[in-house]
C-alpha atoms as a PDB file:
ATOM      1  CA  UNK A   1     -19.713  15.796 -22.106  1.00  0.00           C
ATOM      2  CA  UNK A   2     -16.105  16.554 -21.815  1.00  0.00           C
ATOM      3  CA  UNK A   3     -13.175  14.844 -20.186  1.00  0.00           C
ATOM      4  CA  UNK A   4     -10.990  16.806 -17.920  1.00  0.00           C
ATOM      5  CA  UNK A   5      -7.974  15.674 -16.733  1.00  0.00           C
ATOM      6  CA  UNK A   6      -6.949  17.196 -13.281  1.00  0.00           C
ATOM      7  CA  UNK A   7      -3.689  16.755 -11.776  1.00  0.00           C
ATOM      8  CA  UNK A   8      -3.416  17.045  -8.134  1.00  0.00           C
ATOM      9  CA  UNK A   9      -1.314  17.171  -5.566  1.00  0.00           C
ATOM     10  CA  UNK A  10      -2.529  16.369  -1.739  1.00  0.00           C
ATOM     11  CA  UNK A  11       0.251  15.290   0.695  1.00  0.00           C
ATOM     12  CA  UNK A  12      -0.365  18.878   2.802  1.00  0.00           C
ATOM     13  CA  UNK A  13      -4.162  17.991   3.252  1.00  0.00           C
ATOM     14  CA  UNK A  14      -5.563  15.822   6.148  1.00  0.00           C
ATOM     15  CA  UNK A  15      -7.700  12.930   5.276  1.00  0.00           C
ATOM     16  CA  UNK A  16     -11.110  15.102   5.601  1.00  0.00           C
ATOM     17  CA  UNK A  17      -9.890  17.512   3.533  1.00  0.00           C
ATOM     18  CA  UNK A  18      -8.932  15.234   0.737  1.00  0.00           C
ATOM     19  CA  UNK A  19     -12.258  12.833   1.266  1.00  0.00           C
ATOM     20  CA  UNK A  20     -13.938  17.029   0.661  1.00  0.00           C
ATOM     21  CA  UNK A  21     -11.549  17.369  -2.646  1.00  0.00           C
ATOM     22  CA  UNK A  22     -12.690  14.012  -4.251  1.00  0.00           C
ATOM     23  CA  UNK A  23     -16.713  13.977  -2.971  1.00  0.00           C
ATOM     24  CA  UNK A  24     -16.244  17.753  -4.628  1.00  0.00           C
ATOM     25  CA  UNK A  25     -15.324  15.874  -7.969  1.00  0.00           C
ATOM     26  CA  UNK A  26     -18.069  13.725  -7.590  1.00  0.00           C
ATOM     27  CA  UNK A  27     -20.519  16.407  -7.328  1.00  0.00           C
ATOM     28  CA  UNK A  28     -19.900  17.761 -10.483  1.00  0.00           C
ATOM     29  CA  UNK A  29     -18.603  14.490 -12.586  1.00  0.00           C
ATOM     30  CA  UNK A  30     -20.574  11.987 -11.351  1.00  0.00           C
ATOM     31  CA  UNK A  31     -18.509   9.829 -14.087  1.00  0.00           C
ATOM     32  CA  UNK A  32     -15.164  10.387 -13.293  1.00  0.00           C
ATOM     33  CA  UNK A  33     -12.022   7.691 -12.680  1.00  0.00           C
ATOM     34  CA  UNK A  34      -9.133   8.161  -9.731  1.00  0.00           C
ATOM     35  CA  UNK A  35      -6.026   6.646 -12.212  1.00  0.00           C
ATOM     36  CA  UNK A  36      -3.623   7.060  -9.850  1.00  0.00           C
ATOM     37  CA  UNK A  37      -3.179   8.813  -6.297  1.00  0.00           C
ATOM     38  CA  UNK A  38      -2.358  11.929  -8.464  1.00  0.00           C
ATOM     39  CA  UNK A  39      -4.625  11.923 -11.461  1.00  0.00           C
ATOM     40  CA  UNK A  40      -8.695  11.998 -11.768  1.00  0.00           C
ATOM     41  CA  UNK A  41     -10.473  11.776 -14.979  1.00  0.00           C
ATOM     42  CA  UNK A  42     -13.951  13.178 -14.924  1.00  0.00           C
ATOM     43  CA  UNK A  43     -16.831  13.535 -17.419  1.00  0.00           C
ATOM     44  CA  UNK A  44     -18.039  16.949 -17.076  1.00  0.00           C
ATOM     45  CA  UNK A  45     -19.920  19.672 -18.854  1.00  0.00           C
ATOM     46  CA  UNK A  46     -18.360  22.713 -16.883  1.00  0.00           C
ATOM     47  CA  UNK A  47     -15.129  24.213 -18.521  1.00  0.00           C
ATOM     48  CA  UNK A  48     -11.938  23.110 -16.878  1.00  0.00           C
ATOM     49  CA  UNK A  49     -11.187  27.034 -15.266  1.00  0.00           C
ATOM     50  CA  UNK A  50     -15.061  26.367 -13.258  1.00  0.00           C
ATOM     51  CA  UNK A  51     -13.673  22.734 -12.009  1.00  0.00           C
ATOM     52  CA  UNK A  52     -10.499  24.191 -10.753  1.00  0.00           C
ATOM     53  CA  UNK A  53     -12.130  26.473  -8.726  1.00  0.00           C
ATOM     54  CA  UNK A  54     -14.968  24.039  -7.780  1.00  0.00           C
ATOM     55  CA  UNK A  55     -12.174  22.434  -6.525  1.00  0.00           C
ATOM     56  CA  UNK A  56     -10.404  25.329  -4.921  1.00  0.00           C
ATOM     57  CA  UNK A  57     -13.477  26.158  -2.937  1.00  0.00           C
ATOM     58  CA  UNK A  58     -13.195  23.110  -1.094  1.00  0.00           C
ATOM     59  CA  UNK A  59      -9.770  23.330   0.361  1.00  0.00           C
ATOM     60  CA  UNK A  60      -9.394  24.550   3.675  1.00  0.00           C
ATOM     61  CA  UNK A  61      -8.203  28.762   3.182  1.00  0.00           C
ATOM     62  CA  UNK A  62      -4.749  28.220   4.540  1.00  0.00           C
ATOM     63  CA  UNK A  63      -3.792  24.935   1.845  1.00  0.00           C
ATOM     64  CA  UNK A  64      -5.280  27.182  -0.843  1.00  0.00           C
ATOM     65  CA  UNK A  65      -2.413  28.394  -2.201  1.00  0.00           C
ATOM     66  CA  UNK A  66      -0.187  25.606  -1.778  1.00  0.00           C
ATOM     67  CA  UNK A  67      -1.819  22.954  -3.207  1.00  0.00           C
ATOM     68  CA  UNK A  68      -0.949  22.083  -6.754  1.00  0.00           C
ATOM     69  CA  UNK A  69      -4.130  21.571  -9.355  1.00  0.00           C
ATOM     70  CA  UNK A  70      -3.946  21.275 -13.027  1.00  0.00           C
ATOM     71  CA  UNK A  71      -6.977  20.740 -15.160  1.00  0.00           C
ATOM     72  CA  UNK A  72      -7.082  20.442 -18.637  1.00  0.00           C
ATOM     73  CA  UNK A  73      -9.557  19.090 -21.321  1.00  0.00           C
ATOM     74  CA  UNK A  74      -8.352  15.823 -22.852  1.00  0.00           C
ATOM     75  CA  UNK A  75      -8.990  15.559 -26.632  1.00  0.00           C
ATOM     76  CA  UNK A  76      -9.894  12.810 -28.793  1.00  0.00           C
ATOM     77  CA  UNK A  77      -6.438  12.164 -29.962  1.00  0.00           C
ATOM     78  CA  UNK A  78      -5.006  11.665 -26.469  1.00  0.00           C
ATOM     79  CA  UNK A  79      -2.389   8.665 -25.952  1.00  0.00           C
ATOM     80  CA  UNK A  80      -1.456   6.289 -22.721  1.00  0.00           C
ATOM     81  CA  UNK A  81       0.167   3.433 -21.525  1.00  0.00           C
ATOM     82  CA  UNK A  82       0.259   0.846 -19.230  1.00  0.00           C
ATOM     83  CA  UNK A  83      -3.185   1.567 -18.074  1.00  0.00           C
ATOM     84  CA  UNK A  84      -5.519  -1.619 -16.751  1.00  0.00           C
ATOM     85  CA  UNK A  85      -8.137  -2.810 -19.540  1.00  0.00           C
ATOM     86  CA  UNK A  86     -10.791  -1.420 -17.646  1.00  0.00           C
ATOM     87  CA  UNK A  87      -9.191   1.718 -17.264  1.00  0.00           C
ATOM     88  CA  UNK A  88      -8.913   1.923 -21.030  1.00  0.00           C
ATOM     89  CA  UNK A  89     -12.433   0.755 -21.969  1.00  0.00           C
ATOM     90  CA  UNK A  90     -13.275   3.865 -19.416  1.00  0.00           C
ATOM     91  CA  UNK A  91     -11.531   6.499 -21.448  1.00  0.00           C
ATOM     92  CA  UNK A  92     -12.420   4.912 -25.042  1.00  0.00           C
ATOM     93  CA  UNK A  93     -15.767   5.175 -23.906  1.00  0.00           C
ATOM     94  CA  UNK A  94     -15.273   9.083 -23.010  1.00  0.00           C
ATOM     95  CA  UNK A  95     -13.884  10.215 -25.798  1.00  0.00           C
ATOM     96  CA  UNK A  96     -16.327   8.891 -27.933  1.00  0.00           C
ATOM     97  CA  UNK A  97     -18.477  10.938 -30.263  1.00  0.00           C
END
């Protein structure tokens, strides 16, 4: 399977509507890692355009337009820093062939 990246940003959604966004990851990547309050990592077979609007479904109509989603394959030459050892292990182990 893939890794996707997605980007998000939340602050207009109430706390239902973001527990819906991330239990709408879930659904699809049931291996997936929240790095920071802004940035998922999921292991998924569906192509990044499907997720986004996976995603998109679950927002309430109005927020829709306003709120901010990138998602993006990562490839097997992708670089970081600073993240936790476990965090790292994670991604290693998703990239993998």
């Amino acid at each position: 399977m893939a890794l996707s990246l997605i980007l998000h940003h939340l602050s207009a959604l109430e706390a239902e509507d973001e527990k819906r966004f991330f239990e709408a990851i879930f659904q699809i990547a049931p291996e997936h890692w929240q790095v920071s309050k802004t940035v998922t990592l999921a292991e998924t077979g569906v192509s990044p355009a499907y997720l986004r609007d996976h995603l998109v479904r679950c927002l309430p109509p109005a927020l829709r337009p306003e709120t901010e989603i990138l998602v993006t394959h990562v490839s097997a030459d992708a670089a970081w820093n600073a993240l936790p050892a476990v965090g790292e292990q994670w991604v290693r182990d998703a990239l993998a062939p």
